[in-house]
Each structure stands twice: as C-alpha cells, then as structure tokens.
PDB file of N, CA and C in Angstrom:
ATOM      1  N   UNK A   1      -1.664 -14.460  -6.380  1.00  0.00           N
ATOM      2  CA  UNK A   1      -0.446 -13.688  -6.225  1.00  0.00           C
ATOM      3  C   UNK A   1      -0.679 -12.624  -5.157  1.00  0.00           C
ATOM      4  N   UNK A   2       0.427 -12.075  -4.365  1.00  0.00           N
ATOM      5  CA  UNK A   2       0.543 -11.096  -3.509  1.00  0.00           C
ATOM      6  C   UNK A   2       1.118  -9.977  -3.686  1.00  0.00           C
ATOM      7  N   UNK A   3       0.163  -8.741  -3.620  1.00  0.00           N
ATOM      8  CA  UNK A   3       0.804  -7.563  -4.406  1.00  0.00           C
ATOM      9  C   UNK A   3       1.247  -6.444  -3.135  1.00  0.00           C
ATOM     10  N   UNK A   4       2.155  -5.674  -3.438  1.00  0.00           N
ATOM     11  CA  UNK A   4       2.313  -4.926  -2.406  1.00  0.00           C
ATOM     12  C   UNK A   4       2.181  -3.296  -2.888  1.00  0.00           C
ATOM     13  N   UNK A   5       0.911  -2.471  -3.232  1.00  0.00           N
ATOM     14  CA  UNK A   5       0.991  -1.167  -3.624  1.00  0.00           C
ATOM     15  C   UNK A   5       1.505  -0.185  -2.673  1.00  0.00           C
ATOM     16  N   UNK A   6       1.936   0.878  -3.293  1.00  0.00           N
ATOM     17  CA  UNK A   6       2.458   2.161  -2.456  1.00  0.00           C
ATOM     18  C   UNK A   6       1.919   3.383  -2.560  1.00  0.00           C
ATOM     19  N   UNK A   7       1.452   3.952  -2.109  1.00  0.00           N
ATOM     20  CA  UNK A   7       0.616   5.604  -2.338  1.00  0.00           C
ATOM     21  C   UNK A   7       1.813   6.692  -2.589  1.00  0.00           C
ATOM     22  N   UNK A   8       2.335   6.205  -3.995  1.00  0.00           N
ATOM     23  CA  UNK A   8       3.994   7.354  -4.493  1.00  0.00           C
ATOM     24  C   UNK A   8       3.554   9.195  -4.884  1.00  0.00           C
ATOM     25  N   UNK A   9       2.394   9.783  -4.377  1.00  0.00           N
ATOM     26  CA  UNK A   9       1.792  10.582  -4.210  1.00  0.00           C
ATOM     27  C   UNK A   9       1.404  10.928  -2.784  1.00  0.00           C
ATOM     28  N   UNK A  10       1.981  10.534  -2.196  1.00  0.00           N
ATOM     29  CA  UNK A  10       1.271  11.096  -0.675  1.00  0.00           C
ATOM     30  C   UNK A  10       1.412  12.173  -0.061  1.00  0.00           C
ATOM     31  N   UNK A  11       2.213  13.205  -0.697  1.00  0.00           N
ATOM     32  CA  UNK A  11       2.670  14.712   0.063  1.00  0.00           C
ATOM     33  C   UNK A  11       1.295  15.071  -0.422  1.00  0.00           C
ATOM     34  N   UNK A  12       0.766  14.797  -1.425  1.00  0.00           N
ATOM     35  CA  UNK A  12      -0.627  15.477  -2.309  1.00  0.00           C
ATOM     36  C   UNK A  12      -1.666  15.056  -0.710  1.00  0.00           C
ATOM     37  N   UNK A  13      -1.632  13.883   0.239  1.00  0.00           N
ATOM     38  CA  UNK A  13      -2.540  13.633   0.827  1.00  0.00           C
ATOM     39  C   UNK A  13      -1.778  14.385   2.550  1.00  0.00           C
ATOM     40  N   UNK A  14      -2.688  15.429   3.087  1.00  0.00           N
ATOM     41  CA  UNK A  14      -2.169  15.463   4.261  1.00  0.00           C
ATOM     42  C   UNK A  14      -3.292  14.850   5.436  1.00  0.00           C
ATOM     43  N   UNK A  15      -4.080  14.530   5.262  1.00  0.00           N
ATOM     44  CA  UNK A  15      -4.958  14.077   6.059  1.00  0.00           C
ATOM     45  C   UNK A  15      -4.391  12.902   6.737  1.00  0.00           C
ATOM     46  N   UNK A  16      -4.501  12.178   8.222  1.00  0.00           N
ATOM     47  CA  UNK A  16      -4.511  11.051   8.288  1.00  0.00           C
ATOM     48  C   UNK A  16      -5.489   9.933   7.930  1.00  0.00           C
ATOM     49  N   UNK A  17      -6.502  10.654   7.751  1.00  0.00           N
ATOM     50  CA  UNK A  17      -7.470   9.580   6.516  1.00  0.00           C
ATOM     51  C   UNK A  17      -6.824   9.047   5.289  1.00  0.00           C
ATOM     52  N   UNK A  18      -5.680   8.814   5.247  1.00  0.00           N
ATOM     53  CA  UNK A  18      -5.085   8.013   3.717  1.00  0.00           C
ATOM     54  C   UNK A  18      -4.271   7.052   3.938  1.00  0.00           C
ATOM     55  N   UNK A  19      -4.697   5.933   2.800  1.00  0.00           N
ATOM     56  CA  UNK A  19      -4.246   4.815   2.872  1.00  0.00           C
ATOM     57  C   UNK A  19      -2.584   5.115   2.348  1.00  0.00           C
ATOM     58  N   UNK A  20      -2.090   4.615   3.093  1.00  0.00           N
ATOM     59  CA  UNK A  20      -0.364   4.858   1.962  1.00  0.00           C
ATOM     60  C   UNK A  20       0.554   3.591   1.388  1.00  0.00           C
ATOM     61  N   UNK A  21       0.023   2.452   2.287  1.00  0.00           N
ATOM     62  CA  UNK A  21       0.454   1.325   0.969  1.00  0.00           C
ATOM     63  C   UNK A  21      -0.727  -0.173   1.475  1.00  0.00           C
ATOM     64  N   UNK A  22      -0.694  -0.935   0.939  1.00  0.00           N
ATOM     65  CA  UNK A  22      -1.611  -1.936   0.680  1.00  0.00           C
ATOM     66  C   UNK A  22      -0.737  -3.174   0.719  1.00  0.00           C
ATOM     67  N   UNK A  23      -1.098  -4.327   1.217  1.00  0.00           N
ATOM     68  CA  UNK A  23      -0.859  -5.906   0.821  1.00  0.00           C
ATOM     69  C   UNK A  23      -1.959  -6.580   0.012  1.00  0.00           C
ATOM     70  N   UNK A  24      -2.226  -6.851  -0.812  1.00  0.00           N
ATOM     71  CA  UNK A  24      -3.635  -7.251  -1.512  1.00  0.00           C
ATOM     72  C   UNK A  24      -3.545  -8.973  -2.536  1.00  0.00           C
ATOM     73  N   UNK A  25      -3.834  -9.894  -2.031  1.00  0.00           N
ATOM     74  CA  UNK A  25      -4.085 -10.686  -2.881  1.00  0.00           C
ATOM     75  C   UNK A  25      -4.885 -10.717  -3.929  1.00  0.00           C
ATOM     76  N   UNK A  26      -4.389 -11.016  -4.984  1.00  0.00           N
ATOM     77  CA  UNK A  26      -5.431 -11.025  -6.490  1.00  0.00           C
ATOM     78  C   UNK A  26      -4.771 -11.975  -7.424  1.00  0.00           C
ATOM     79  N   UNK A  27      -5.718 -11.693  -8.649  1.00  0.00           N
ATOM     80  CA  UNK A  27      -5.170 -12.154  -9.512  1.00  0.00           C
ATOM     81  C   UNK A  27      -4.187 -11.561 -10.469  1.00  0.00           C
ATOM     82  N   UNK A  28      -4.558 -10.628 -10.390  1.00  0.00           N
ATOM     83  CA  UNK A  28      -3.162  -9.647 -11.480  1.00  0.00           C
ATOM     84  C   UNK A  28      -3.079  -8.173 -11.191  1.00  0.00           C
ATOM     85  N   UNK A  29      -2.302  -7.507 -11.422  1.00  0.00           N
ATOM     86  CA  UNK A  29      -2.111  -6.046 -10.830  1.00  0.00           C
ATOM     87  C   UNK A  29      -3.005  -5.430 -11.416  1.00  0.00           C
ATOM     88  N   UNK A  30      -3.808  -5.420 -12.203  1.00  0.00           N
ATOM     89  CA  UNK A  30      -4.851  -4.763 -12.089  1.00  0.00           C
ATOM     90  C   UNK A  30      -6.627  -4.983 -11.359  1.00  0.00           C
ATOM     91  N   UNK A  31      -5.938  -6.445 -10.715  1.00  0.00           N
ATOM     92  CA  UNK A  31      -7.086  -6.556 -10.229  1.00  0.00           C
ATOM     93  C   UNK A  31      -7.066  -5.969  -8.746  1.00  0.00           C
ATOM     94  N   UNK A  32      -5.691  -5.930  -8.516  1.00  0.00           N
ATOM     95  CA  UNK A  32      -5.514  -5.449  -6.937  1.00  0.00           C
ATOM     96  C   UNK A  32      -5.458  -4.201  -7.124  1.00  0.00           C
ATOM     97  N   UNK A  33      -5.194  -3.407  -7.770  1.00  0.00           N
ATOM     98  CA  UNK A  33      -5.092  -1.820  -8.293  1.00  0.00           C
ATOM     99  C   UNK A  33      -6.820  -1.730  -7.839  1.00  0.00           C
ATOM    100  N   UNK A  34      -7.671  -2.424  -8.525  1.00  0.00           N
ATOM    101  CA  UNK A  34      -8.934  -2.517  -8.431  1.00  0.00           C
ATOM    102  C   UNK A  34      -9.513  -2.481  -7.041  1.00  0.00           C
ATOM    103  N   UNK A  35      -8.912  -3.534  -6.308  1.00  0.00           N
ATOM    104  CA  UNK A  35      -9.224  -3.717  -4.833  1.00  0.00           C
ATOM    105  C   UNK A  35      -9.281  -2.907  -4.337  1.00  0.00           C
ATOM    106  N   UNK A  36      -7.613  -2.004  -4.495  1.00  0.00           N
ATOM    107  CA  UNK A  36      -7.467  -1.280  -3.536  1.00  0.00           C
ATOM    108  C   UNK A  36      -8.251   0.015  -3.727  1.00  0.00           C
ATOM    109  N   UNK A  37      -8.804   0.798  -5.065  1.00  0.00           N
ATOM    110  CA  UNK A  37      -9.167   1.422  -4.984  1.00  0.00           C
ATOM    111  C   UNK A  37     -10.794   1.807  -4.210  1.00  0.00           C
ATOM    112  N   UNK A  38     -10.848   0.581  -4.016  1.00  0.00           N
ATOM    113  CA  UNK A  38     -12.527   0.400  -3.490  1.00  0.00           C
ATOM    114  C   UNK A  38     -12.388   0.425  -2.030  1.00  0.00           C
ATOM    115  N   UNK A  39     -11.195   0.560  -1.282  1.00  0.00           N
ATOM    116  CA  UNK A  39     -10.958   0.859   0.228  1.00  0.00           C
ATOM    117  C   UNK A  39     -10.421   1.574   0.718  1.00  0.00           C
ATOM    118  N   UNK A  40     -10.015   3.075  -1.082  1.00  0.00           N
ATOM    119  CA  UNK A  40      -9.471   4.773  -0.763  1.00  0.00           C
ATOM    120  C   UNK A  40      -9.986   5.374   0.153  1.00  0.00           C
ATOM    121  N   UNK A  41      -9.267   5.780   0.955  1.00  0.00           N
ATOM    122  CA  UNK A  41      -9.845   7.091   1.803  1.00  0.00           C
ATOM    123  C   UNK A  41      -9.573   8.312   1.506  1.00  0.00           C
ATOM    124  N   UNK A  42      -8.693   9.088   1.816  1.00  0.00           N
ATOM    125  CA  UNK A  42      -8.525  10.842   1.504  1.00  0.00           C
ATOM    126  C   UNK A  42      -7.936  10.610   0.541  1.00  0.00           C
ATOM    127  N   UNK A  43      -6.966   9.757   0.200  1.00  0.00           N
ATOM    128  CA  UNK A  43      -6.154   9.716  -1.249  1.00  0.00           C
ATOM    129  C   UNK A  43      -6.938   9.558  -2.336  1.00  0.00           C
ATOM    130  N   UNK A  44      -7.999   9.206  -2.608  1.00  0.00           N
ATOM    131  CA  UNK A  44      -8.889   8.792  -3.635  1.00  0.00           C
ATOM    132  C   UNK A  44      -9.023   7.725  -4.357  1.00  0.00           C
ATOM    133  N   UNK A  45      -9.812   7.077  -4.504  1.00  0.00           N
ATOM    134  CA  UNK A  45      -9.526   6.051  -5.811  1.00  0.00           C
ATOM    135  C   UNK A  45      -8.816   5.676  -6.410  1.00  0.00           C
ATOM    136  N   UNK A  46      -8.382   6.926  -7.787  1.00  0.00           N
ATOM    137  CA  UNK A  46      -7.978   7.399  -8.794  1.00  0.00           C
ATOM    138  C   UNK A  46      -6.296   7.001  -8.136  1.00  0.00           C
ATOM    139  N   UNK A  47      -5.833   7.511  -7.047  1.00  0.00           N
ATOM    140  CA  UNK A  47      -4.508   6.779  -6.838  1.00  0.00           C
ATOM    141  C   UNK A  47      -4.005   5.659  -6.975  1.00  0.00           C
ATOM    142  N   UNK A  48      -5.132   4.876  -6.704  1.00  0.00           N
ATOM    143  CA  UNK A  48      -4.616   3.428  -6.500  1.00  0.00           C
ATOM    144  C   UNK A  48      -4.446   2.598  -8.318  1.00  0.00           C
ATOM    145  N   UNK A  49      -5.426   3.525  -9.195  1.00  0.00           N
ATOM    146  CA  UNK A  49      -5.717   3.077 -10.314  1.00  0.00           C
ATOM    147  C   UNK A  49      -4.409   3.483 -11.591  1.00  0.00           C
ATOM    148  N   UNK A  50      -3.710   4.564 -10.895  1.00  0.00           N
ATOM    149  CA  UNK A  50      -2.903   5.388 -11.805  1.00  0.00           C
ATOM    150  C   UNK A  50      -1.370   5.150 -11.555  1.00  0.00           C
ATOM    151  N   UNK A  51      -0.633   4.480 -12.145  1.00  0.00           N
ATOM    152  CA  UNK A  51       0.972   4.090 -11.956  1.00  0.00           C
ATOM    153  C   UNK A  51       1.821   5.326 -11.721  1.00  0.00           C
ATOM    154  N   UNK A  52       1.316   6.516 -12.141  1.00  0.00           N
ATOM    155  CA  UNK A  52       1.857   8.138 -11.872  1.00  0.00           C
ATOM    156  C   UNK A  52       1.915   8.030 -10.480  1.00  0.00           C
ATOM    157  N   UNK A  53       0.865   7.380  -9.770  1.00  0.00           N
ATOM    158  CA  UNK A  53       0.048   8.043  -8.217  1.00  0.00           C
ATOM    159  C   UNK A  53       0.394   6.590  -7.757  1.00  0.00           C
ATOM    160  N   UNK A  54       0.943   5.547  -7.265  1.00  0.00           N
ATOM    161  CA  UNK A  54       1.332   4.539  -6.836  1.00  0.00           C
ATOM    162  C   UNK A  54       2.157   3.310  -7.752  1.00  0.00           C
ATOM    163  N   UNK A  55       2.657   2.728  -6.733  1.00  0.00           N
ATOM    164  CA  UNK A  55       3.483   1.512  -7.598  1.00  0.00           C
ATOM    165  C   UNK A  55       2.334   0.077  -7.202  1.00  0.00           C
ATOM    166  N   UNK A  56       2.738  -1.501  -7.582  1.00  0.00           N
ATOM    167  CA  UNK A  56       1.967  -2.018  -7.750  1.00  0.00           C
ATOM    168  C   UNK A  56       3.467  -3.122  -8.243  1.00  0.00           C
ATOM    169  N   UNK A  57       3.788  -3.883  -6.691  1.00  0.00           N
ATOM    170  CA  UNK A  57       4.644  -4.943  -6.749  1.00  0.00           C
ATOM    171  C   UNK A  57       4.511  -6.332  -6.700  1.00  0.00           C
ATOM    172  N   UNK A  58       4.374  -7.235  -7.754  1.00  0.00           N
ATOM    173  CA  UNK A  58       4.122  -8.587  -7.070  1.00  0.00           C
ATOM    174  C   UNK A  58       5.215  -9.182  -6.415  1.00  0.00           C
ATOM    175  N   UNK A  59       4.662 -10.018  -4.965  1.00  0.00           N
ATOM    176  CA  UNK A  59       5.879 -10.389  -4.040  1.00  0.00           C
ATOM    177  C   UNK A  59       5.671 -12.171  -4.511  1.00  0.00           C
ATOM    178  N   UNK A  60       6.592 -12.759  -4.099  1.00  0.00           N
ATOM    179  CA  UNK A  60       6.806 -13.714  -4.186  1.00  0.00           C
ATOM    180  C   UNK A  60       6.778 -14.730  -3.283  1.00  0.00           C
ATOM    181  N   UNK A  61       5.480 -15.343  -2.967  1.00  0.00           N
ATOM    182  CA  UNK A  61       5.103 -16.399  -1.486  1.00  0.00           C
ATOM    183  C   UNK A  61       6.017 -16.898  -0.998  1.00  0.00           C
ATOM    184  N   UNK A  62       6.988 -17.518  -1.947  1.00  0.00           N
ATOM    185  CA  UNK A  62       8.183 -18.121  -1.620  1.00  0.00           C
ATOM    186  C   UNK A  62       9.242 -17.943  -1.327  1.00  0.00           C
ATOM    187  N   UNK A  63       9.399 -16.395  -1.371  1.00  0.00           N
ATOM    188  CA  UNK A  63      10.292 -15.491  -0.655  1.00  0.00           C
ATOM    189  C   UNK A  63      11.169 -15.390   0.395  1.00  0.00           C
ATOM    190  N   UNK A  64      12.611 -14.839   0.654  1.00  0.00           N
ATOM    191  CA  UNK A  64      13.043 -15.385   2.153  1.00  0.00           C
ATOM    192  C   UNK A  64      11.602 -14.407   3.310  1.00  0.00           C
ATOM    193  N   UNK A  65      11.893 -14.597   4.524  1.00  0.00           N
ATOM    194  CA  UNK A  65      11.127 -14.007   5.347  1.00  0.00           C
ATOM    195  C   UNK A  65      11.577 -12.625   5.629  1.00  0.00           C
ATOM    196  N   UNK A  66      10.747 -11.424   5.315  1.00  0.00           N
ATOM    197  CA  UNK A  66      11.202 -10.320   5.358  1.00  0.00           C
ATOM    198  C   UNK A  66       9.850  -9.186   5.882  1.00  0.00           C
ATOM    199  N   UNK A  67      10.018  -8.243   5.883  1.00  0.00           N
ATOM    200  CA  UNK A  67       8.845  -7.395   6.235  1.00  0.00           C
ATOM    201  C   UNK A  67       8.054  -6.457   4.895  1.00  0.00           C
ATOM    202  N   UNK A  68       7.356  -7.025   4.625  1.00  0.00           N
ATOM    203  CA  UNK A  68       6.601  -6.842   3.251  1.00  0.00           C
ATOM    204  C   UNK A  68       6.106  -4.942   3.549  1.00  0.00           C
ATOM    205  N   UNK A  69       5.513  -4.684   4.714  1.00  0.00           N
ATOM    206  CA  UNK A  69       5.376  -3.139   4.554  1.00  0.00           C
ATOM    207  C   UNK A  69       4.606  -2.979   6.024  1.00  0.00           C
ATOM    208  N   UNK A  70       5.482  -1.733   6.070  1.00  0.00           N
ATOM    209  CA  UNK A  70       5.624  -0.547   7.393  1.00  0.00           C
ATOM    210  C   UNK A  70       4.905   0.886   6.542  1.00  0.00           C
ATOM    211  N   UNK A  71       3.794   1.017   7.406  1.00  0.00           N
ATOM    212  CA  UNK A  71       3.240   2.646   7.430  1.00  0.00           C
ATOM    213  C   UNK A  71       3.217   3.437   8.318  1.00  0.00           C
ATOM    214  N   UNK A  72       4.165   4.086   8.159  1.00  0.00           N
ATOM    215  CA  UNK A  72       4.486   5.014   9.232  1.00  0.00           C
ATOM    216  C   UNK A  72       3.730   6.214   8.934  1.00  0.00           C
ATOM    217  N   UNK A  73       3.250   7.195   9.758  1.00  0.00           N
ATOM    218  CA  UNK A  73       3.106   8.688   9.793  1.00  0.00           C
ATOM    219  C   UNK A  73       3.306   9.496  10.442  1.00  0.00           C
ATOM    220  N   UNK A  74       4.265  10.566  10.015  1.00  0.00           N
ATOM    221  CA  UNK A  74       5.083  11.451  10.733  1.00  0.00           C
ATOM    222  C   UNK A  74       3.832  12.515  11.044  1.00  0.00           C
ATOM    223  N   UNK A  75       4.146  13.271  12.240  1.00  0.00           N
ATOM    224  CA  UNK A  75       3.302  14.802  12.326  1.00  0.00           C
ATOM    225  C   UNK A  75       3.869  15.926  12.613  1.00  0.00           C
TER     226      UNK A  75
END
C-alpha cells in the first residue's frame, strides 16, 4: 500500500531541516509511520509516530491520476 503522511505540526518546526510530508510504501500505517520516522530531521521522530503531530493517508494505486504531494516552503 501507498501512504501519504503530513507533518500537521509544522509551525512547531521553523528550520528548513524538516520533513513536512512523505510518500512511503508499506505495509500498514504503522509501518510507514515507522519509516518515516527513521528519516526525521528537525521535526523529530516523535512526529511522524503521533496522529496529534501528522496524518497518515492510504492512497489508492488505482486511483485517477492526480498529484499525490507538493512541499512547498514559504520564507
């Protein structure tokens, strides 16, 4: 499955060292919660692990064709 997380905490991160959303194949949302936390930068870990501090969407392969995720950063 293809998950799409979001860093729903990011005013907490001002650094441009932070990840702010993820595409992650796994097996289940907590395994990609898992993933992603092992490739945190300024946001921490603990974000990627905590549903307070990010979301955690499974997309659907079969999906029409659309744009799964844009990270933008403003300065």
């Amino acid at each position: 499955m293809i998950y799409l997380l979001k860093n729903i905490r990011n005013d907490e991160c001002k650094s441009y060292d932070c990840n702010q959303a993820m595409v992650i194949r796994a097996s289940s949302e907590a395994h990609a919660r898992q993933i992603a936390s092992k490739e945190a930068f300024g946001e921490g870990p603990a974000t990627w692990l905590d549903s307070v501090c990010s979301t955690c969407e499974a997309i659907d392969p079969n999906g029409n064709p659309e744009i799964l995720c844009v990270d933008t950063l403003e300065g």
